[in-house]
C-alpha atoms as a PDB file:
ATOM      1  CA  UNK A   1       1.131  -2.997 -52.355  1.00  0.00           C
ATOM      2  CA  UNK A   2       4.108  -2.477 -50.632  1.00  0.00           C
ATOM      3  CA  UNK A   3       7.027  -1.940 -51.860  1.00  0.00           C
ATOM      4  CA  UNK A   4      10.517  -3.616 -50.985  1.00  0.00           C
ATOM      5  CA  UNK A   5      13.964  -1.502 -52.159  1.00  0.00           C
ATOM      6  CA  UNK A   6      16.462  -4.776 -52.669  1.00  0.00           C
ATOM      7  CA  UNK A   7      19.848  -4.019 -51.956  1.00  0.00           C
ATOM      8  CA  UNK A   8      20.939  -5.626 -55.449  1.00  0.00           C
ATOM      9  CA  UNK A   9      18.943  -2.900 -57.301  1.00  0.00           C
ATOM     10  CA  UNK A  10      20.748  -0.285 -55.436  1.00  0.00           C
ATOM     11  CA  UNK A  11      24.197  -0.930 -54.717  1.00  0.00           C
ATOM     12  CA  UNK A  12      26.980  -1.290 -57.633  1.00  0.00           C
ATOM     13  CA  UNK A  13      27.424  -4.888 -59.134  1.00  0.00           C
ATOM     14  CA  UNK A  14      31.086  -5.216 -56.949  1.00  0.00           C
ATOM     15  CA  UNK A  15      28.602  -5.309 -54.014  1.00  0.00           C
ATOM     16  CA  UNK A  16      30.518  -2.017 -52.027  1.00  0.00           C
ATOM     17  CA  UNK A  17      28.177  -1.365 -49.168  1.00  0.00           C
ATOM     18  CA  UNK A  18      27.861   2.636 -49.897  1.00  0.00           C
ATOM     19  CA  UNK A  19      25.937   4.376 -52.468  1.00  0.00           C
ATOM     20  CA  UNK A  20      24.386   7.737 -52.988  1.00  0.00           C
ATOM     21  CA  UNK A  21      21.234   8.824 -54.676  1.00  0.00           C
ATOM     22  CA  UNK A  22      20.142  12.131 -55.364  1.00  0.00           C
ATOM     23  CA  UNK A  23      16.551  12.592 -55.893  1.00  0.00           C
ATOM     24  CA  UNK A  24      16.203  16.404 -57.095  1.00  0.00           C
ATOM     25  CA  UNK A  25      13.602  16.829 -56.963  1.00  0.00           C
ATOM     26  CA  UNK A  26      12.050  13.622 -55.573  1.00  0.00           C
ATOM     27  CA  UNK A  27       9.463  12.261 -57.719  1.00  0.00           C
ATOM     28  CA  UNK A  28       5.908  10.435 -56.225  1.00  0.00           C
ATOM     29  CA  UNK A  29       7.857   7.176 -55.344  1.00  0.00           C
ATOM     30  CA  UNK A  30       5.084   4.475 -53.785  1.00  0.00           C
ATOM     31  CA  UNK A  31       5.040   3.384 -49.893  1.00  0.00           C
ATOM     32  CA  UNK A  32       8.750   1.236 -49.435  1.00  0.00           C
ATOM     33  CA  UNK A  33      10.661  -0.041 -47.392  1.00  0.00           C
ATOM     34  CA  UNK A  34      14.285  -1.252 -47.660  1.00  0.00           C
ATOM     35  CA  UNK A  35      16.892  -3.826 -47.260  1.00  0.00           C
ATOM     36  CA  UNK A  36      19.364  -1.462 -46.017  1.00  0.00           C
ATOM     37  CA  UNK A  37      19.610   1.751 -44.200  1.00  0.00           C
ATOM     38  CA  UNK A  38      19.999   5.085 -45.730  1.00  0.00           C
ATOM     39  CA  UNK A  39      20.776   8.847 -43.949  1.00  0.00           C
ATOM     40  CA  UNK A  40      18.585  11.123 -46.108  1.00  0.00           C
ATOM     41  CA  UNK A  41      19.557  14.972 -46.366  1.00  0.00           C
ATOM     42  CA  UNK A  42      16.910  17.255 -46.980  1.00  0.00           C
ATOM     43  CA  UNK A  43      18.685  20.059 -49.651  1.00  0.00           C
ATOM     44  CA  UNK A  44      15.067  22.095 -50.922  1.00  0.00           C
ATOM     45  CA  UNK A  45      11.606  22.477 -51.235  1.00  0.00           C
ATOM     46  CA  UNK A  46       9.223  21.579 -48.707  1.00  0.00           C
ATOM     47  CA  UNK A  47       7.071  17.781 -48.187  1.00  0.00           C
ATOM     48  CA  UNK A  48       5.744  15.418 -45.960  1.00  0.00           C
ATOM     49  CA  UNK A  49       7.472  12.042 -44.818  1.00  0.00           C
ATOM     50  CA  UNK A  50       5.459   9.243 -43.429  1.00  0.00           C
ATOM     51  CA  UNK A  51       6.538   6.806 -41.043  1.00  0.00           C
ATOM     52  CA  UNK A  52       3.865   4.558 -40.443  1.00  0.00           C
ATOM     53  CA  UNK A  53       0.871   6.342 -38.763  1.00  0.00           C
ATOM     54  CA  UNK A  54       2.711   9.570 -38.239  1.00  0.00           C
ATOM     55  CA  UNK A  55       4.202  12.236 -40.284  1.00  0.00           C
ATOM     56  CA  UNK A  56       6.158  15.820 -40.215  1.00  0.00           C
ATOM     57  CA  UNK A  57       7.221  18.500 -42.641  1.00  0.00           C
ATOM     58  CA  UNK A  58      10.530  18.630 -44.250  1.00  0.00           C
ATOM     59  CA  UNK A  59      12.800  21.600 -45.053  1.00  0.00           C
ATOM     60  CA  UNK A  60      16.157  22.377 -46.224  1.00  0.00           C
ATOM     61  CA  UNK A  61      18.903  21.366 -43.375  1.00  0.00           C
ATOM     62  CA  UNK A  62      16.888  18.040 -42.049  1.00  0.00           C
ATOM     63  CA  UNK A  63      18.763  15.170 -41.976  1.00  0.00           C
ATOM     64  CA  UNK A  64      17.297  11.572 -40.211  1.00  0.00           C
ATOM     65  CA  UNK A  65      18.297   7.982 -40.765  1.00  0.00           C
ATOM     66  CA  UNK A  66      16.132   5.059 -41.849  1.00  0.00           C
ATOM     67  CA  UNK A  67      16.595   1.076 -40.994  1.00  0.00           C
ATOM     68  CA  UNK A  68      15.807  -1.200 -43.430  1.00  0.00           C
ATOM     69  CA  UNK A  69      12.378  -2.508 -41.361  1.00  0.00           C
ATOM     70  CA  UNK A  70      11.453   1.049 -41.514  1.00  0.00           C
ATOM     71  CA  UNK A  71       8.119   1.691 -43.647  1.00  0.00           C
ATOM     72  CA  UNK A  72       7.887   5.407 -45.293  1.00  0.00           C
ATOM     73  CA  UNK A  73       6.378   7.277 -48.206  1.00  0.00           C
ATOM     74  CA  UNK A  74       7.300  11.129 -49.101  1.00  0.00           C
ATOM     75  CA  UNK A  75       3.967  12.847 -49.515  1.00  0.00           C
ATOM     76  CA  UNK A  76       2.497  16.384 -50.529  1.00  0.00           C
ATOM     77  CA  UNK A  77       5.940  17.220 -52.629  1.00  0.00           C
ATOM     78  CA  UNK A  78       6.895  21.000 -53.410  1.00  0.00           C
ATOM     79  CA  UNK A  79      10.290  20.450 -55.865  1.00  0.00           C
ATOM     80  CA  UNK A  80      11.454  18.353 -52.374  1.00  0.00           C
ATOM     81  CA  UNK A  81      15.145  17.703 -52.888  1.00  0.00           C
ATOM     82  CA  UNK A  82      16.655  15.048 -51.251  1.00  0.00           C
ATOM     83  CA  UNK A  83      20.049  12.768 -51.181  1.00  0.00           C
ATOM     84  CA  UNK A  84      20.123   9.587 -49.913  1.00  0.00           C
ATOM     85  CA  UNK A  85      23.384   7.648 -48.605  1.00  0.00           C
ATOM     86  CA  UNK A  86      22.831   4.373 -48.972  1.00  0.00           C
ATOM     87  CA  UNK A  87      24.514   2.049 -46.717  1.00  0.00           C
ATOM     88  CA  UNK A  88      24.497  -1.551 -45.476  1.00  0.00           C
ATOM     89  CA  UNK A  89      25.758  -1.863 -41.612  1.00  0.00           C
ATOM     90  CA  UNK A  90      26.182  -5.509 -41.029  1.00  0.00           C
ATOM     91  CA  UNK A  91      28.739  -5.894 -44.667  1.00  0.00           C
ATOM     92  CA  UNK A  92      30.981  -2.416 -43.481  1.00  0.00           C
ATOM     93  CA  UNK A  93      32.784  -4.339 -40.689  1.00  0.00           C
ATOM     94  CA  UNK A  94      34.630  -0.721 -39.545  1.00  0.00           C
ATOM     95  CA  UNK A  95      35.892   0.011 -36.267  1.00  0.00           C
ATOM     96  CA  UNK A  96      34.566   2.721 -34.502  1.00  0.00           C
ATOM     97  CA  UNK A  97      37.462   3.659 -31.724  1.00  0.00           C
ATOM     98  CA  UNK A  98      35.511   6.613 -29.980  1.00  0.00           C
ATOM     99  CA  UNK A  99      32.528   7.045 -31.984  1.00  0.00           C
ATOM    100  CA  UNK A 100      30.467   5.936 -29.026  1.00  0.00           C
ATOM    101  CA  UNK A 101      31.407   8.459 -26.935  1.00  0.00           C
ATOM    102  CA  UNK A 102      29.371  10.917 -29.056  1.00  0.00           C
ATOM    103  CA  UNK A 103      25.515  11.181 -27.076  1.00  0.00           C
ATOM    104  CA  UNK A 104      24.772  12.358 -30.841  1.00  0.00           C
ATOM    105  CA  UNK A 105      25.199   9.292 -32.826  1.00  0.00           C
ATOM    106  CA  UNK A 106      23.457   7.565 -30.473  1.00  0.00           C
ATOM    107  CA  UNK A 107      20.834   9.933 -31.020  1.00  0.00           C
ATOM    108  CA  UNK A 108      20.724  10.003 -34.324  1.00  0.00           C
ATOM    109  CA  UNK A 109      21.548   5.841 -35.134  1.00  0.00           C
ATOM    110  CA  UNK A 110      20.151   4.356 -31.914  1.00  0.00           C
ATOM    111  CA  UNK A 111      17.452   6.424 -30.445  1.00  0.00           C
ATOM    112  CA  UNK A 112      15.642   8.389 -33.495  1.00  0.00           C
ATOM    113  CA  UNK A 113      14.842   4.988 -35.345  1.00  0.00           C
ATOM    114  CA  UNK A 114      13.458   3.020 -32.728  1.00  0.00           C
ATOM    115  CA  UNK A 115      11.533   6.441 -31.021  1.00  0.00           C
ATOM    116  CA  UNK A 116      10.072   6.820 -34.742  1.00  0.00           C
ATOM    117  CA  UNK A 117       8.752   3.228 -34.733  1.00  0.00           C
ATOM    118  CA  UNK A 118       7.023   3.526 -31.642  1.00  0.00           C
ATOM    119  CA  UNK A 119       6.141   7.088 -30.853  1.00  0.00           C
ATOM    120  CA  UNK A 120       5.183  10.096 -32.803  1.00  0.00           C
ATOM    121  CA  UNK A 121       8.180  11.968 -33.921  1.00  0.00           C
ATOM    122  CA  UNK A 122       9.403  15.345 -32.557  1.00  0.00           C
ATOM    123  CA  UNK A 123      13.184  15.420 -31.898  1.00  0.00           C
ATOM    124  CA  UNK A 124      15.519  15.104 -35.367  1.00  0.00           C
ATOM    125  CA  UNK A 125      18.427  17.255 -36.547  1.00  0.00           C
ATOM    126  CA  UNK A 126      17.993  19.752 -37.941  1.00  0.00           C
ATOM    127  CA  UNK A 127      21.178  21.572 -39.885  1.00  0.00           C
ATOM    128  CA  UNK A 128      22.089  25.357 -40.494  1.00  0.00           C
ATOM    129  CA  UNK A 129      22.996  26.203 -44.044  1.00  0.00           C
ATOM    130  CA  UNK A 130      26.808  26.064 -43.317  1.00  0.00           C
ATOM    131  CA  UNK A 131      27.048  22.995 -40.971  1.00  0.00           C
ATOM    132  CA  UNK A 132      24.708  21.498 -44.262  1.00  0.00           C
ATOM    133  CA  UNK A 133      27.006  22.897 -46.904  1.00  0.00           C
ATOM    134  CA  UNK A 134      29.917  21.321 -45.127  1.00  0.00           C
ATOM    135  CA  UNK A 135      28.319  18.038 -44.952  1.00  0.00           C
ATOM    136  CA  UNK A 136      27.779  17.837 -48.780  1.00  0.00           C
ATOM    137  CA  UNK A 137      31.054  19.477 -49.052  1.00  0.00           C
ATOM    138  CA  UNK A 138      32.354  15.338 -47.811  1.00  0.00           C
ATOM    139  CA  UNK A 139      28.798  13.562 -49.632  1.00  0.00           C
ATOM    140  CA  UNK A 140      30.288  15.175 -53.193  1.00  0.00           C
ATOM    141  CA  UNK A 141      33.775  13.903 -51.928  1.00  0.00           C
ATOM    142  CA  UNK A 142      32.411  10.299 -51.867  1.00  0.00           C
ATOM    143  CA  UNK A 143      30.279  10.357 -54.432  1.00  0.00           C
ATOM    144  CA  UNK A 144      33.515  11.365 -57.033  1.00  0.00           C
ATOM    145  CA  UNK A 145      35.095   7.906 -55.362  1.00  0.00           C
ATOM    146  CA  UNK A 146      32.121   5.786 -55.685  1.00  0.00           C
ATOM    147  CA  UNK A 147      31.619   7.249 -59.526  1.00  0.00           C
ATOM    148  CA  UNK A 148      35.116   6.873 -60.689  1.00  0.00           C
ATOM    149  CA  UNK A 149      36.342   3.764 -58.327  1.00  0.00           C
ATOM    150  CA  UNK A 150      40.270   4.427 -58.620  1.00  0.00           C
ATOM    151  CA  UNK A 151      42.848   1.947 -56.732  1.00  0.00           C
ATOM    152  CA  UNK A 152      41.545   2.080 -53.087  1.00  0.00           C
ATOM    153  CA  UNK A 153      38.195   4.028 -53.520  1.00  0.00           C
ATOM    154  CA  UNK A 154      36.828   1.568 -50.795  1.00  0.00           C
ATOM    155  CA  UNK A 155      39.475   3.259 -48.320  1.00  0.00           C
ATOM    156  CA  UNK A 156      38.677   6.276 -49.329  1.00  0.00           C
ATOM    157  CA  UNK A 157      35.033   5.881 -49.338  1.00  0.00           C
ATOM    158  CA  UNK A 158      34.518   4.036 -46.202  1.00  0.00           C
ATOM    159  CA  UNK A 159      36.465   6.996 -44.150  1.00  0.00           C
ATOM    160  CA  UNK A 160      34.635   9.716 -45.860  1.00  0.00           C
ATOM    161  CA  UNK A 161      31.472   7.645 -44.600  1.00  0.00           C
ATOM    162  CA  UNK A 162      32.788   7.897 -41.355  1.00  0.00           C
ATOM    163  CA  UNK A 163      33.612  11.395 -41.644  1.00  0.00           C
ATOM    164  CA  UNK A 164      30.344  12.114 -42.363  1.00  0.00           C
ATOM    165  CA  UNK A 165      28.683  10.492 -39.629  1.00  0.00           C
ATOM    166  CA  UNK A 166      31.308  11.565 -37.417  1.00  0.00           C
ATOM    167  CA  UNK A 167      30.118  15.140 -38.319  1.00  0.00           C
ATOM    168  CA  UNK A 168      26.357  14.766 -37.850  1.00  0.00           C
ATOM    169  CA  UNK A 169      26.688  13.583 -34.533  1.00  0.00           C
ATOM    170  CA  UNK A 170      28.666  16.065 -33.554  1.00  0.00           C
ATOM    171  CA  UNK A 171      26.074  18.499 -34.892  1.00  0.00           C
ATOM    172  CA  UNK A 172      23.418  16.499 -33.353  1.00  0.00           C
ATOM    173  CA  UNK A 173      25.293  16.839 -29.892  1.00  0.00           C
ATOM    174  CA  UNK A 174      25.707  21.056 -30.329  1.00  0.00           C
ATOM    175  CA  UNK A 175      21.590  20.946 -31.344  1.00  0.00           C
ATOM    176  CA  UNK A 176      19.595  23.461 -28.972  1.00  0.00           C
ATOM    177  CA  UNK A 177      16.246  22.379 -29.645  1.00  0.00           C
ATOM    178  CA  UNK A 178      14.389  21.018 -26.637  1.00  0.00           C
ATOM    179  CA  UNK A 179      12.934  18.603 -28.375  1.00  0.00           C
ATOM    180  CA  UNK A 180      16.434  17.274 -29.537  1.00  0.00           C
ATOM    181  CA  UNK A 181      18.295  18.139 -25.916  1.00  0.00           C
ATOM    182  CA  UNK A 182      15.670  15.521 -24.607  1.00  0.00           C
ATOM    183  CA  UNK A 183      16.417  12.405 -26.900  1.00  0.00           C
ATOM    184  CA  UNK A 184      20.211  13.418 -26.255  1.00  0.00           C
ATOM    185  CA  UNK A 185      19.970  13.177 -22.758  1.00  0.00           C
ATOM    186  CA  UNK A 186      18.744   9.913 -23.102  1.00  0.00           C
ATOM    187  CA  UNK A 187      21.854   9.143 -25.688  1.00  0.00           C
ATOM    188  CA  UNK A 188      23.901  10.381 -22.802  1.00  0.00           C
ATOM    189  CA  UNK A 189      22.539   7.249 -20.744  1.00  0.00           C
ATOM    190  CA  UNK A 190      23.864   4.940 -23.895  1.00  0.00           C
ATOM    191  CA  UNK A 191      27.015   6.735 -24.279  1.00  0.00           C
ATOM    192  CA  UNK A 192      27.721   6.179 -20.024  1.00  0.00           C
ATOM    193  CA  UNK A 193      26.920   2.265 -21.234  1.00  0.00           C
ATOM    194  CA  UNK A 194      29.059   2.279 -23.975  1.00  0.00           C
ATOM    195  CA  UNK A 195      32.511   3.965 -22.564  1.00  0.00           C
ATOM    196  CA  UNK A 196      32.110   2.240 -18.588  1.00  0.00           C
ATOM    197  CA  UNK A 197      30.306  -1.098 -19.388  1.00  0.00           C
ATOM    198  CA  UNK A 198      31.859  -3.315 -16.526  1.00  0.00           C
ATOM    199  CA  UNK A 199      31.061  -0.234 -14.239  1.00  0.00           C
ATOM    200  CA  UNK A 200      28.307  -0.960 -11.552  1.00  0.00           C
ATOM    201  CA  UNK A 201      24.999   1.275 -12.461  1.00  0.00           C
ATOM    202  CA  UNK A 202      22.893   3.191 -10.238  1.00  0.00           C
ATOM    203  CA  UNK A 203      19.200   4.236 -12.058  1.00  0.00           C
ATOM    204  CA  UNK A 204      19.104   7.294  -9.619  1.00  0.00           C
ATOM    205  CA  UNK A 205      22.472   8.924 -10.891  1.00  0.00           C
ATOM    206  CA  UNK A 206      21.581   8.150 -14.288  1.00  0.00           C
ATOM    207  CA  UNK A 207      17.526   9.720 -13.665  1.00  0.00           C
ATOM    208  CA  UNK A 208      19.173  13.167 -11.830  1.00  0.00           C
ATOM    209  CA  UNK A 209      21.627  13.545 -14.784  1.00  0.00           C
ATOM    210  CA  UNK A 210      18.794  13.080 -17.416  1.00  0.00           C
ATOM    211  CA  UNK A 211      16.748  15.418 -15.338  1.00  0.00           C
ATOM    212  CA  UNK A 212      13.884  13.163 -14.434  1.00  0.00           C
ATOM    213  CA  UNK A 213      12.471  10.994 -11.683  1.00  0.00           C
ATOM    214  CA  UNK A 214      13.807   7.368 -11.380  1.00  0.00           C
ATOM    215  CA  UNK A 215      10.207   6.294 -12.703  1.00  0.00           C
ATOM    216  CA  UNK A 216       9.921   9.062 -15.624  1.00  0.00           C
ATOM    217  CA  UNK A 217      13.646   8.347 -16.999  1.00  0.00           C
ATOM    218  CA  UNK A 218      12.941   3.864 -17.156  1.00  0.00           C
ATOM    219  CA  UNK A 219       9.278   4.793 -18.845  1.00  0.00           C
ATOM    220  CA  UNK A 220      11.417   7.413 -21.313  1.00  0.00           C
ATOM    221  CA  UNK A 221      14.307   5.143 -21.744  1.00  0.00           C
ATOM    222  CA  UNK A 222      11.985   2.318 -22.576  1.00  0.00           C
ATOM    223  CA  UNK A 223       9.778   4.245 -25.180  1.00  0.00           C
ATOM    224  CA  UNK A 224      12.790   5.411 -27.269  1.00  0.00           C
ATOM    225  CA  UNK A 225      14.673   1.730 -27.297  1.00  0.00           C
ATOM    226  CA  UNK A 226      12.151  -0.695 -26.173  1.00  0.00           C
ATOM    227  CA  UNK A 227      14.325  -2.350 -23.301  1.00  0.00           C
ATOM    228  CA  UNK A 228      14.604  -1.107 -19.964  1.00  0.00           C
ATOM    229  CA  UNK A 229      17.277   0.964 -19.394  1.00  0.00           C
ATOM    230  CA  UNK A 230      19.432  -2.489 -17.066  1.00  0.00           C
ATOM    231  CA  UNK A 231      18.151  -5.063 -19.686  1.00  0.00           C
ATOM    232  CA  UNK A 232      19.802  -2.702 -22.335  1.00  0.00           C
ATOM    233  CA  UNK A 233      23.038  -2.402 -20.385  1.00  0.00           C
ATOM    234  CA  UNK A 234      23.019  -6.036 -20.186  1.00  0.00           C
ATOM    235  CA  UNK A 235      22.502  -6.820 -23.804  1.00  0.00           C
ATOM    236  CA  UNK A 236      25.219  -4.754 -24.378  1.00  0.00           C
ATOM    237  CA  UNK A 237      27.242  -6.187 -22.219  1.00  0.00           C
ATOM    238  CA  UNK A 238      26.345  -9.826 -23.678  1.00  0.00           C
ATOM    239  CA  UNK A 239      27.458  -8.824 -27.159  1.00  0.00           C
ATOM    240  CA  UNK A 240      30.634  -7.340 -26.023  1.00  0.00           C
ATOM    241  CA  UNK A 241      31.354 -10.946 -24.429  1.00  0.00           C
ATOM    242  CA  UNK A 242      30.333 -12.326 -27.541  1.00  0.00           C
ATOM    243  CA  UNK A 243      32.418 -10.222 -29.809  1.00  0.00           C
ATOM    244  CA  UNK A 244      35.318 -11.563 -26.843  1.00  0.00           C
ATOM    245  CA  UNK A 245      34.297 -15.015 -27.095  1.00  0.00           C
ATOM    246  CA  UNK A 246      34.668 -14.544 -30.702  1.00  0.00           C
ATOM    247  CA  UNK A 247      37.911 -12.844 -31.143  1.00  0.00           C
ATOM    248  CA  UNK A 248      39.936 -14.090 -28.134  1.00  0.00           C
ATOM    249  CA  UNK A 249      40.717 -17.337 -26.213  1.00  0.00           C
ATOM    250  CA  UNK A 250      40.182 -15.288 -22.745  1.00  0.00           C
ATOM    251  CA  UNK A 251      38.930 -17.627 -20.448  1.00  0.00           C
ATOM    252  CA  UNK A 252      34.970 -17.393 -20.090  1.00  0.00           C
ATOM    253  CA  UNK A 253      34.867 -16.350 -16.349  1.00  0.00           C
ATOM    254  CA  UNK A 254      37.708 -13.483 -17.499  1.00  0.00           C
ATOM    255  CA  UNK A 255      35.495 -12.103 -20.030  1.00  0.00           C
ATOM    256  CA  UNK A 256      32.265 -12.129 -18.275  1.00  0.00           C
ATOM    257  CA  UNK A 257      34.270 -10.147 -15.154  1.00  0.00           C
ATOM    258  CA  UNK A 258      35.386  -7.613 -18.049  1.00  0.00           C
ATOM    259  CA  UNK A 259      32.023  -6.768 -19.479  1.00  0.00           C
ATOM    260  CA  UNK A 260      30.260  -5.918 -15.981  1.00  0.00           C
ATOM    261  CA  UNK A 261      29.384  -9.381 -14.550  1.00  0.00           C
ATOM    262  CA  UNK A 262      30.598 -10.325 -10.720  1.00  0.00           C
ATOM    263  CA  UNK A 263      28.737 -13.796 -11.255  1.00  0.00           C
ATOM    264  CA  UNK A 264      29.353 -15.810 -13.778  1.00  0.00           C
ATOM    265  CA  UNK A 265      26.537 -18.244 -13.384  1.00  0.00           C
ATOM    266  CA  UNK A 266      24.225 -14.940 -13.620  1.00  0.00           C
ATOM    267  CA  UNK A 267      26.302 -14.281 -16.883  1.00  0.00           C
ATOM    268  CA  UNK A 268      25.790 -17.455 -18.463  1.00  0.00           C
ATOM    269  CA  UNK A 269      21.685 -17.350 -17.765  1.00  0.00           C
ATOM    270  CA  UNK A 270      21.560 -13.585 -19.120  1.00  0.00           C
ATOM    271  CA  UNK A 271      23.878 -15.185 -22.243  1.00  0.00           C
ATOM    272  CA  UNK A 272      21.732 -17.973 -22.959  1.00  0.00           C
ATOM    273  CA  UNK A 273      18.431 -15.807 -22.963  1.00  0.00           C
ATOM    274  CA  UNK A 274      19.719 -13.211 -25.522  1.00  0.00           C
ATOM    275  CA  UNK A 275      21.480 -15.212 -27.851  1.00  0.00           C
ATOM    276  CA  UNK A 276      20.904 -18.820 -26.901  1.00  0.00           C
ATOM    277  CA  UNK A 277      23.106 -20.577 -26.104  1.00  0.00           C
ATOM    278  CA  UNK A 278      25.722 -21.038 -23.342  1.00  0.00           C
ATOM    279  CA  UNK A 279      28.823 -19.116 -23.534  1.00  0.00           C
ATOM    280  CA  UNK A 280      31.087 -22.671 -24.176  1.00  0.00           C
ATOM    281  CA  UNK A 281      28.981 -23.384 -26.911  1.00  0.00           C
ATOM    282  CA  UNK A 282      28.883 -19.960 -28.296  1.00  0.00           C
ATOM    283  CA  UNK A 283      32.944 -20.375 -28.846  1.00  0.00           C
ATOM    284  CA  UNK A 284      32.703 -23.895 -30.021  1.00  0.00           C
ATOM    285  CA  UNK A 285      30.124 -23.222 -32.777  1.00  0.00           C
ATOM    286  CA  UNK A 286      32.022 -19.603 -33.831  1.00  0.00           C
ATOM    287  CA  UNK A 287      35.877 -21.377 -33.261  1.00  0.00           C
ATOM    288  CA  UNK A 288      38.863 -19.692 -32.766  1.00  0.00           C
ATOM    289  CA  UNK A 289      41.409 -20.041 -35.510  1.00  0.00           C
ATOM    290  CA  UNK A 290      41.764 -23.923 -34.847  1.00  0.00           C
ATOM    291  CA  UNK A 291      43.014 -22.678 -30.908  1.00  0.00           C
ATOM    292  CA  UNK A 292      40.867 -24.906 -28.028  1.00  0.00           C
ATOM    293  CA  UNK A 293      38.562 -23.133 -26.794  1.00  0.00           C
ATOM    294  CA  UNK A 294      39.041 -21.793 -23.230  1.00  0.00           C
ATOM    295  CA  UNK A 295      36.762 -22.369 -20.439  1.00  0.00           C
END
């Protein structure tokens, strides 16, 4: 029977949204899946994970991330050593000036995940002994915070965090491996999205930098997130107006000229068929600190 990790069984009573578990050496733990995510760092021994129908060996210096939908078991154990951080995205509510520009998170956050649901998996990072040591040099930092929770440990926690992740995707952007240098130039396609969203897209510039054909780089890009490389610009662009709508009293037609749209009937279709609704209503049902809402 499968198993399902609830978040109250894992995270400290005061509900903070980071925890760490070391598992050394893991011990036969039954097929699970979770209600948050978790970056797992691979510290000894040798194993097997299993994602669904696939699975790979694990050594020392792997690190990979796993959603919460995510099924997995560790298998064929040899003293595997392992720490998990534990975190839950949708309660951290940080702001991530620049982190986007990184083709490595994307990589490692956006990309791996979805590529391991789908496909079987090839690219991850993979760490050298120092770039690993100075990793858990920052995951022993934030576990002394979370353990001993002085005045403003959730400052100090959440940045460390962020340090952390900061740090693997810049790792995960230096990574030689062809297998890797493949997902990332597909991460460089999300990173383009994410820094020049209201700027017009043309697939062939975006194929020739990834190196493919038109039709090899939309079958790629569609495999690793499931979208189509313009349907993912567009739902990005649709929660960037939403986040707007939310936290602004721009006028509609403003905001939808800001995120990429030139037609603002086009905007309000695309709107209504991600999150569904109209853009008006959207506002109305969200509000905006007692303001009227701004058409």
């Amino acid at each position: 029977m499968l198993r399902i990790l609830k978040s109250r069984e894992w995270f400290a009573a005061d509900a903070f949204p980071i925890a760490v578990e070391r598992r050394e050496p893991q011990s036969p733990f039954p097929s699970h899946r979770h209600e948050f995510s978790e970056i797992v760092f691979i510290t000894g021994g040798k194993g097997l994970h299993v994602v669904g129908g696939e699975s790979w060996p694990l050594t020392a210096g792997d690190v990979f991330v796993i959603g919460g939908p995510q099924t997995h078991v560790y298998r064929n154990l040899e003293n595997l050593r392992l720490i998990n951080l534990l975190f839950q995205p949708e309660k951290m509510r940080v702001e991530k000036p620049d982190l986007a520009s990184l083709p490595g998170y994307h990589a490692l956050f956006t990309l791996e995940p979805a590529w391991r649901r789908r496909h079987q998996f090839q690219s991850r990072l993979h760490l050298s002994p120092r770039e690993l040591d100075a990793v858990l040099a920052l995951v022993e930092q934030l576990e002394a915070e979370l353990r001993e929770r002085p005045p403003g440990f959730g400052f100090m926690a959440t940045a460390l965090f962020m340090q952390i992740v900061g740090q693997l995707s810049r790792f995960y952007g230096r990574s030689r491996d062809p297998s890797t240098r493949h997902l990332l130039r597909l991460a460089n396609t999300i990173t383009q999205f994410e820094t020049r969203l209201h700027e017009p897209v043309k697939l062939d510039n975006l194929a020739s930098q990834s190196g493919m054909s038109p039709r090899s780089f939309i079958r790629a890009f569609r495999a690793a997130t499931g979208l189509s490389p313009i349907a993912y610009l567009i739902q990005l662009r649709i929660n960037r107006a939403a986040a707007l709508l939310r936290t602004t009293n721009q006028p509609i037609t403003e905001i939808a000229f800001q995120v990429g749209f030139n037609d603002s009937n086009y905007f309000t279709r695309q709107f209504v068929k991600i999150l569904g609704c109209s853009p008006r209503h959207y506002r109305r049902r969200r509000g905006l600190d007692g303001k009227p809402a701004a058409t």
